[in-house]
C-alpha atoms as a PDB file:
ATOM      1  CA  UNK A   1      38.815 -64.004  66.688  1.00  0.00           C
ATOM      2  CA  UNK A   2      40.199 -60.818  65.949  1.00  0.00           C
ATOM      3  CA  UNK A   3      39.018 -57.963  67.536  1.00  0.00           C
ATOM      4  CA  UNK A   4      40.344 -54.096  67.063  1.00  0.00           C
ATOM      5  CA  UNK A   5      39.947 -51.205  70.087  1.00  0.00           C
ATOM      6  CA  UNK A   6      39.961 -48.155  69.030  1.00  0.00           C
ATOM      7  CA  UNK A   7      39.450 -45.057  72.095  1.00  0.00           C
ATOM      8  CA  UNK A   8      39.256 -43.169  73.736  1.00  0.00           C
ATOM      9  CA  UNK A   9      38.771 -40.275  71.083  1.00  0.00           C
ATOM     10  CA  UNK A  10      36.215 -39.402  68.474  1.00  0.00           C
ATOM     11  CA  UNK A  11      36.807 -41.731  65.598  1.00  0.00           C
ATOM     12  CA  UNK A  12      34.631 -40.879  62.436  1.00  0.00           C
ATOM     13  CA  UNK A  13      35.002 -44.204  59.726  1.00  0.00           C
ATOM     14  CA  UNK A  14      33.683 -42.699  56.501  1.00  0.00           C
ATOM     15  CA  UNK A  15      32.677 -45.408  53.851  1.00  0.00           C
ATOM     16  CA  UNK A  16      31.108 -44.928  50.321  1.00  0.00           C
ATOM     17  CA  UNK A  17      30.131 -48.287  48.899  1.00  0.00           C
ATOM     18  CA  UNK A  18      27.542 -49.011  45.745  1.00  0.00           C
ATOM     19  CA  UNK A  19      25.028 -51.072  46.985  1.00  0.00           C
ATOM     20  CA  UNK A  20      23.248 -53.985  45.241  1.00  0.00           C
ATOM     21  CA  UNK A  21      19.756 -52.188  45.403  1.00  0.00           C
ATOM     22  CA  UNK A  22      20.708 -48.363  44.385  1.00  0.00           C
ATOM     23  CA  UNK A  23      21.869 -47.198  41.179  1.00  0.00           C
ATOM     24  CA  UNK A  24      24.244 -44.335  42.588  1.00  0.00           C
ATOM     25  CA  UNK A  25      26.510 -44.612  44.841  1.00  0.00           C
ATOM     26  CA  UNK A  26      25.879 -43.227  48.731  1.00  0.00           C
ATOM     27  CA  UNK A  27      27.683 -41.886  51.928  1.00  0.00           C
ATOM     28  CA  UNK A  28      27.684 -43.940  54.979  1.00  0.00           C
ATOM     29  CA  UNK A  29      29.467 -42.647  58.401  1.00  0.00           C
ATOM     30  CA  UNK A  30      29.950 -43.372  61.813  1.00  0.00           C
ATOM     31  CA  UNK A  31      31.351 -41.972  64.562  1.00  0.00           C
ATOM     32  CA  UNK A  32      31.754 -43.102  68.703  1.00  0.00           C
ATOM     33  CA  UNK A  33      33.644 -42.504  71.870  1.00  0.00           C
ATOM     34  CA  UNK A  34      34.546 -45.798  71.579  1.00  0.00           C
ATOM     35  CA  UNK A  35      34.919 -48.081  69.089  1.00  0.00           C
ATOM     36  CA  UNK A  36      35.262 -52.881  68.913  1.00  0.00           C
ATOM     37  CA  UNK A  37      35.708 -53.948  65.573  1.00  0.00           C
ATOM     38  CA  UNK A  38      35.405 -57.969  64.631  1.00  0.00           C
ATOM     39  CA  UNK A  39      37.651 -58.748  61.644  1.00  0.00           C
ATOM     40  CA  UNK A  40      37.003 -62.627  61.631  1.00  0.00           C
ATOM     41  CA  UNK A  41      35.692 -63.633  58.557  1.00  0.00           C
ATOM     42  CA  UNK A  42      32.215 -64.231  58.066  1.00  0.00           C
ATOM     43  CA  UNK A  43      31.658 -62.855  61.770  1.00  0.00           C
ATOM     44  CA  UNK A  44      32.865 -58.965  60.857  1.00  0.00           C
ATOM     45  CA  UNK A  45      31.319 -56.440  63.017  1.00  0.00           C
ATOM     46  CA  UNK A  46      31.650 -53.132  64.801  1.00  0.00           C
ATOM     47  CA  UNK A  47      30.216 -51.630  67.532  1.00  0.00           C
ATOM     48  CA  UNK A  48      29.957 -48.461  68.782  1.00  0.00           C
ATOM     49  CA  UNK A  49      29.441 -47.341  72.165  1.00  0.00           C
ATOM     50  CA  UNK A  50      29.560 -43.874  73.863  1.00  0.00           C
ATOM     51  CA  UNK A  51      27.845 -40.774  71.630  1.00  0.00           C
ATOM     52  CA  UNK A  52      27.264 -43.751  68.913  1.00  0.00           C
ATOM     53  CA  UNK A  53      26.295 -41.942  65.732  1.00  0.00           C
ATOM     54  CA  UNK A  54      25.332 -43.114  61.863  1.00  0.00           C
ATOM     55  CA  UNK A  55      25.005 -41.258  59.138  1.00  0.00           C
ATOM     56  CA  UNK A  56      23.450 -42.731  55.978  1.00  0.00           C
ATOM     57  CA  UNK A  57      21.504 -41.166  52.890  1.00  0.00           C
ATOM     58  CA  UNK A  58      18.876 -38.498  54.847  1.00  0.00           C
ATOM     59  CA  UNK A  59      18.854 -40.957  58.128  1.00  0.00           C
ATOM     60  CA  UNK A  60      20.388 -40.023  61.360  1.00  0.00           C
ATOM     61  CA  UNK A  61      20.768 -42.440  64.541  1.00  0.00           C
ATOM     62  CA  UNK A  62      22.116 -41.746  67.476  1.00  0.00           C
ATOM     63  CA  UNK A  63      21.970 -43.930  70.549  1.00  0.00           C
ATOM     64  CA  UNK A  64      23.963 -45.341  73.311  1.00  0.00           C
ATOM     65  CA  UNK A  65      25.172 -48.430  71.771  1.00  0.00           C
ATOM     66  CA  UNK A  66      25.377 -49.348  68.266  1.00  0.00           C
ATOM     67  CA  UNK A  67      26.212 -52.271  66.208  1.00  0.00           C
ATOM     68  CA  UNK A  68      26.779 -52.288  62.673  1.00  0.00           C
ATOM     69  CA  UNK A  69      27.038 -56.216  61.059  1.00  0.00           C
ATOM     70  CA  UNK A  70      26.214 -57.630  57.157  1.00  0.00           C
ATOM     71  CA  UNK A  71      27.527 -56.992  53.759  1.00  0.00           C
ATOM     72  CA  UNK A  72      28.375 -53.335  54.091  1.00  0.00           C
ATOM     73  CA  UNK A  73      27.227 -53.165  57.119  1.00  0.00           C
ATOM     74  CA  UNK A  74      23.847 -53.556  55.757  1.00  0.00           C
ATOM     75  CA  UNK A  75      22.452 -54.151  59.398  1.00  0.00           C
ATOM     76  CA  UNK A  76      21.875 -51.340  62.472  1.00  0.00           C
ATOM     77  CA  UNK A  77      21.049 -52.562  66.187  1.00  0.00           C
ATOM     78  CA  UNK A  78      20.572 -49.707  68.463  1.00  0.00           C
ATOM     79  CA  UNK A  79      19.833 -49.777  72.355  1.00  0.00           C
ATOM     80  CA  UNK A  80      20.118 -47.364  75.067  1.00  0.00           C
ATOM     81  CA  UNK A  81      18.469 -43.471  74.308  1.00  0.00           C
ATOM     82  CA  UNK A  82      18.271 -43.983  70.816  1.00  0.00           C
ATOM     83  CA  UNK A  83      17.172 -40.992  68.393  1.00  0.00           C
ATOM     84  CA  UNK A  84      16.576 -40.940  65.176  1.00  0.00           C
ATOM     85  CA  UNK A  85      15.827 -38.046  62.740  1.00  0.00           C
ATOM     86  CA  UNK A  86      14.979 -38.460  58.934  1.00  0.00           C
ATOM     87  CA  UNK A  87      15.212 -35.031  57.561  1.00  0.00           C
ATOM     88  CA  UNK A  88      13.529 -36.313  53.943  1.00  0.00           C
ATOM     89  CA  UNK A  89      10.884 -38.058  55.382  1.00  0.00           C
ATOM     90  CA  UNK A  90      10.152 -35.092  58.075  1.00  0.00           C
ATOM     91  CA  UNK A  91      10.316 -37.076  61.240  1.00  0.00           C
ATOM     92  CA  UNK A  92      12.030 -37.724  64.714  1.00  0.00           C
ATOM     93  CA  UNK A  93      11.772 -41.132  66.148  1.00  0.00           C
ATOM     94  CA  UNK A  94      12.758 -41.611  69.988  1.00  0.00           C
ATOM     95  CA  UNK A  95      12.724 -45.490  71.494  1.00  0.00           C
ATOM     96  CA  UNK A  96      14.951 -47.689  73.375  1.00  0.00           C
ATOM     97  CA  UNK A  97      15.497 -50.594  70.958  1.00  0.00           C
ATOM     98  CA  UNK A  98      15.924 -50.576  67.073  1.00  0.00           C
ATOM     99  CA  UNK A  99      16.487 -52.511  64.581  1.00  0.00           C
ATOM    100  CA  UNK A 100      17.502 -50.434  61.142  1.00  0.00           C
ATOM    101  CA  UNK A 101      18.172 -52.439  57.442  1.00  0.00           C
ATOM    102  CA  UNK A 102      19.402 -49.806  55.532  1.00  0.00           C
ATOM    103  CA  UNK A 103      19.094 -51.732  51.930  1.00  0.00           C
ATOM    104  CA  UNK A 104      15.523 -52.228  52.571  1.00  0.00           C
ATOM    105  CA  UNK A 105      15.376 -48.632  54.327  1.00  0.00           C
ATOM    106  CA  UNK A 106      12.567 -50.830  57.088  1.00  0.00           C
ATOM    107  CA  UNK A 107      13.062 -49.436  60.766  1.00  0.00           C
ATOM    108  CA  UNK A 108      11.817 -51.875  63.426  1.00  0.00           C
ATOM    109  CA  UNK A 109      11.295 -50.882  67.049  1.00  0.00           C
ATOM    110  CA  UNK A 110      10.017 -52.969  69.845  1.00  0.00           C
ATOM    111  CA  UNK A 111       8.850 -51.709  73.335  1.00  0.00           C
ATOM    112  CA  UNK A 112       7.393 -48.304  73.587  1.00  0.00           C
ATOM    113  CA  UNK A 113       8.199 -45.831  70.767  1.00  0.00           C
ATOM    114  CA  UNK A 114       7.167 -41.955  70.225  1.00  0.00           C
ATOM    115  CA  UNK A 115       7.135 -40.587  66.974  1.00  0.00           C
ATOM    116  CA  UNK A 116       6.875 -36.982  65.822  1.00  0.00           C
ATOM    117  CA  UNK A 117       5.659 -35.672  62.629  1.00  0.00           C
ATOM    118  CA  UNK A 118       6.838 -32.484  61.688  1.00  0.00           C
ATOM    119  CA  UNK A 119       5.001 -32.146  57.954  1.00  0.00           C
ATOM    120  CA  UNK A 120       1.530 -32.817  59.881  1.00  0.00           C
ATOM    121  CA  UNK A 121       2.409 -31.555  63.119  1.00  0.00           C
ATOM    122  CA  UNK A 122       1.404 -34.817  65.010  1.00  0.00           C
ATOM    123  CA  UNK A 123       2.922 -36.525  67.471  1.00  0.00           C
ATOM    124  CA  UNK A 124       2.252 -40.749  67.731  1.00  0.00           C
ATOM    125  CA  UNK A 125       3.047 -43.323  70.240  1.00  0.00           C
ATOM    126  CA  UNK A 126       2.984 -46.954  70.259  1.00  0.00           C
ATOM    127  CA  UNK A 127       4.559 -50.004  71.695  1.00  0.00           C
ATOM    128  CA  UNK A 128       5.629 -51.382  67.863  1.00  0.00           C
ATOM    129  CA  UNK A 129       6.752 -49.061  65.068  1.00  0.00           C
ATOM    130  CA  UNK A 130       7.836 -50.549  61.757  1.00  0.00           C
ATOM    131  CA  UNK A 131       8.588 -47.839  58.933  1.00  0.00           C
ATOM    132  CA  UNK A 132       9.039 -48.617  55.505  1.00  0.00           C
ATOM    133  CA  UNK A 133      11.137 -45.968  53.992  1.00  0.00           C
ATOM    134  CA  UNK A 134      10.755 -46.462  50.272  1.00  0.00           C
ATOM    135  CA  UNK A 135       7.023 -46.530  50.538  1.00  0.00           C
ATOM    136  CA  UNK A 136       6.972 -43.721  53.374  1.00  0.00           C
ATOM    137  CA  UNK A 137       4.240 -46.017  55.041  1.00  0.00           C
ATOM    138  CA  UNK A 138       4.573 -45.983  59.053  1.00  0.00           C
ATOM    139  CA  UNK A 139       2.881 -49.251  60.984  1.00  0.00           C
ATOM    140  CA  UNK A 140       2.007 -48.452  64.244  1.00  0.00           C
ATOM    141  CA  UNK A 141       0.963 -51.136  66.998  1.00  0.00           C
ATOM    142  CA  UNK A 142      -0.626 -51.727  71.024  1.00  0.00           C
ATOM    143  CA  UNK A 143      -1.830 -49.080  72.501  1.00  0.00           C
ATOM    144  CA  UNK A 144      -1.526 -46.170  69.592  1.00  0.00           C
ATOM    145  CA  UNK A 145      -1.877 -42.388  70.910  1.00  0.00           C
ATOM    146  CA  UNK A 146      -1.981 -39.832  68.400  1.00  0.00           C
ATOM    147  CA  UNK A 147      -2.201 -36.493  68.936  1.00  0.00           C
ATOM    148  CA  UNK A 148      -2.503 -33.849  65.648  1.00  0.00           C
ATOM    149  CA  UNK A 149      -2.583 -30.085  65.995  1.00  0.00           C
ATOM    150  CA  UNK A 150      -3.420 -27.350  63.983  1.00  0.00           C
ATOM    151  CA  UNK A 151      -5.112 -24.143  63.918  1.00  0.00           C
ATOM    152  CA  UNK A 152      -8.772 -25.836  64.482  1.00  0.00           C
ATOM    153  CA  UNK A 153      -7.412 -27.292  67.690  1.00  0.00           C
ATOM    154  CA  UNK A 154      -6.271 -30.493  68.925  1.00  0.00           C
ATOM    155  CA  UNK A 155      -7.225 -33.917  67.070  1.00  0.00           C
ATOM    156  CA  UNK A 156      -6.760 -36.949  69.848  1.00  0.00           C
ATOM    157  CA  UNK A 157      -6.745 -40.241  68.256  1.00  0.00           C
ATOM    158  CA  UNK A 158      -6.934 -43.962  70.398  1.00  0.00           C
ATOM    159  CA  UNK A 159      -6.490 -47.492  68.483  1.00  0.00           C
ATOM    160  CA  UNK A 160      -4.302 -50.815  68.842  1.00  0.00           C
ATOM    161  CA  UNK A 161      -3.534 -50.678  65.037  1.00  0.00           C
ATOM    162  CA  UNK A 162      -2.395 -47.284  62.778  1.00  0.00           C
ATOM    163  CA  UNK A 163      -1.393 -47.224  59.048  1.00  0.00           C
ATOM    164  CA  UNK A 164       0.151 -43.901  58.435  1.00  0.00           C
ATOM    165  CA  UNK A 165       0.850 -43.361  54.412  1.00  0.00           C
ATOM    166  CA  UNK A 166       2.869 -39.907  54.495  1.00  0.00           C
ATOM    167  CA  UNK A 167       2.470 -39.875  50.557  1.00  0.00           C
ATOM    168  CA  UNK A 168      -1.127 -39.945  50.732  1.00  0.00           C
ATOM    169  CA  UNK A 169      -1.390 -37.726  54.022  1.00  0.00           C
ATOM    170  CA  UNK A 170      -3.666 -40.547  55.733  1.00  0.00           C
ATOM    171  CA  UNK A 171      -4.019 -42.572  58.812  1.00  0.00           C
ATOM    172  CA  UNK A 172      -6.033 -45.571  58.783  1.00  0.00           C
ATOM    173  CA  UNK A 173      -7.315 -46.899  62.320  1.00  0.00           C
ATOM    174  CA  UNK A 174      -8.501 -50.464  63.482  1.00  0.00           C
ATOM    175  CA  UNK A 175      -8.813 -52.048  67.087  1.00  0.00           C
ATOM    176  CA  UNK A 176     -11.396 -50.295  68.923  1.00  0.00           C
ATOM    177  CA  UNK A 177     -10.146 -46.865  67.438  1.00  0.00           C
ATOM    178  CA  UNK A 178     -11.982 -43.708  68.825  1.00  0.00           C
ATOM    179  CA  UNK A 179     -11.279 -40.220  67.441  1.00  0.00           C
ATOM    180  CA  UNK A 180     -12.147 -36.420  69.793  1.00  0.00           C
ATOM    181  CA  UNK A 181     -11.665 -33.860  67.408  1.00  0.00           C
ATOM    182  CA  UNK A 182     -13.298 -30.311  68.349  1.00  0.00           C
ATOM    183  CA  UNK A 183     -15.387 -31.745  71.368  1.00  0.00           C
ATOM    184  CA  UNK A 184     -16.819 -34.510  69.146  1.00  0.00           C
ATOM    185  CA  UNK A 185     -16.613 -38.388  69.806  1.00  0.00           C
ATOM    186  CA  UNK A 186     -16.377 -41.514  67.425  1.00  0.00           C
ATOM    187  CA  UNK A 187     -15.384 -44.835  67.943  1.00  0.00           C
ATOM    188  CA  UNK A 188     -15.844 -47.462  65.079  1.00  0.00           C
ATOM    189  CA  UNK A 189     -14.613 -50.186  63.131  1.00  0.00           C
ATOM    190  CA  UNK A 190     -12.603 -48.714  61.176  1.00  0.00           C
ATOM    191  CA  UNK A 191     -11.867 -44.834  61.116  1.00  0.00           C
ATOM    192  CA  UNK A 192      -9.733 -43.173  58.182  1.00  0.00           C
ATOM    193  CA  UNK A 193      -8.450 -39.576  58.533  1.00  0.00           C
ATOM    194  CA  UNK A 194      -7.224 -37.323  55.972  1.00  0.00           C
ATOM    195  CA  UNK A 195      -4.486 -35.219  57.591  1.00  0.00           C
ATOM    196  CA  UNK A 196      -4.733 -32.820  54.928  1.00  0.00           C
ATOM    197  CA  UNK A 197      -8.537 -31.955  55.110  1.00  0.00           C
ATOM    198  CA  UNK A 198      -9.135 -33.449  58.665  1.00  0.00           C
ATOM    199  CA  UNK A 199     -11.811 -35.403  56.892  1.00  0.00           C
ATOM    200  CA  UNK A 200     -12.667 -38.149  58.848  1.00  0.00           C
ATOM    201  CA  UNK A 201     -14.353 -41.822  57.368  1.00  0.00           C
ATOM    202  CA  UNK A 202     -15.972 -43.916  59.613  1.00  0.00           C
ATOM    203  CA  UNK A 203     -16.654 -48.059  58.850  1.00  0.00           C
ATOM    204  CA  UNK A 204     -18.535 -51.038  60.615  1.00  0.00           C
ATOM    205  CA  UNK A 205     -20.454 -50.478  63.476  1.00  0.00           C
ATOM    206  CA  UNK A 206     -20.259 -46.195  63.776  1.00  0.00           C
ATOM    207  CA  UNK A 207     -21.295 -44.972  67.159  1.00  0.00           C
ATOM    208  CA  UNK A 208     -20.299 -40.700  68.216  1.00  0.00           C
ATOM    209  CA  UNK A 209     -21.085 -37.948  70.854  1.00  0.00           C
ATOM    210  CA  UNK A 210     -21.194 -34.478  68.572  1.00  0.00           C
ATOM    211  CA  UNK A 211     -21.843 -31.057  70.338  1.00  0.00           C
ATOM    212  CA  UNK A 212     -23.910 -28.640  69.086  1.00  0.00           C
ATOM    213  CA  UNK A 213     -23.613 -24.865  69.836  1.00  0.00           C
ATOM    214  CA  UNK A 214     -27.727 -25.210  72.142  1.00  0.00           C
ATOM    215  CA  UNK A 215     -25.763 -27.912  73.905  1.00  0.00           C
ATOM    216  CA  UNK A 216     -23.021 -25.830  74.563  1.00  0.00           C
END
């Protein structure tokens, strides 16, 4: 097998590359304190360790350890403090363990994941996160906290599922999902929220607290 070193400086690999499933060609980089590279063929790798960072299209990772494997190194596994920040999309992902196919553009995480929003101001946590870039659809799993806040106040979402479609500004919620927004309780089958209007659709067996200003 052989293997390259490269340390113990800053090494920044730039590669552009035309991928099989983009018309245009695009920028990947990647930069580490330290550096193990895998030339065997068929087995090629690198890995990154120390300040790991990648760069590619609008994506940023950094983490503790990265390793970059595939057909242009189509592949990302992250571990350690891992942070990632997708300026187009308008969100900051921290976790411990990822999982990143950037021809597909699907992030995986396993174990427990926080996710803020910055276009909807809303912060969401989870123990599975799967986001599909191209469709800007965010699948959120076991034990899903979501907290939204605007100028009417804080919105505090519970479920075990969340669908979050950034296109269409809405968040879908199944498993026992309860919503508090302005003092006011629901739980149902299904709840859908429109982030936009704060509108919130309730389906299946509907139960809620509300408040009124005499019960105040």
């Amino acid at each position: 097998m052989n293997r390259v070193h490269l340390l113990p400086c800053m090494i920044l690999i730039s590669l552009v590359f035309l991928s099989p499933l983009y018309s245009e060609e695009s920028t990947f980089t990647f930069s580490a304190d330290r550096t193990e590279a895998v030339l065997s063929q068929g087995k090629e790798k690198t890995v990154l360790s120390g300040n790991a960072v990648v760069k590619t299209n609008a994506t940023v990772i950094e983490a503790d350890r990265i390793e970059l494997y595939g057909e242009d190194f189509r592949f990302v596994i992250c571990s350690g403090d891992i942070r990632v920040t997708d300026e187009e999309q308008g969100f900051i992902l921290n976790c411990r363990d990822l999982f990143f196919d950037r021809e597909t553009e699907v992030t995986r995480v396993q174990g427990y994941t926080e996710m803020v929003d910055l276009k909807n101001s809303m912060v969401v946590k989870g123990s599975f996160f799967e986001n599909h870039g191209k469709d800007n659809i965010s699948i959120i799993q076991i034990g899903v906290r979501i907290l939204k806040d605007d100028e009417d106040g804080a919105m505090v979402c519970r479920a075990e599922f969340a669908r979050y479609s950034r296109d269409e500004d809405l968040l879908e919620l199944s498993g026992m999902p309860r919503v508090n927004w302005k003092g006011d309780n629901y739980s149902a089958s299904r709840i859908s929220i429109d982030l936009e209007t704060d509108e919130i659709t309730m389906e299946g067996k509907v139960s809620g607290t509300m408040y009124t200003q005499e019960d105040e």
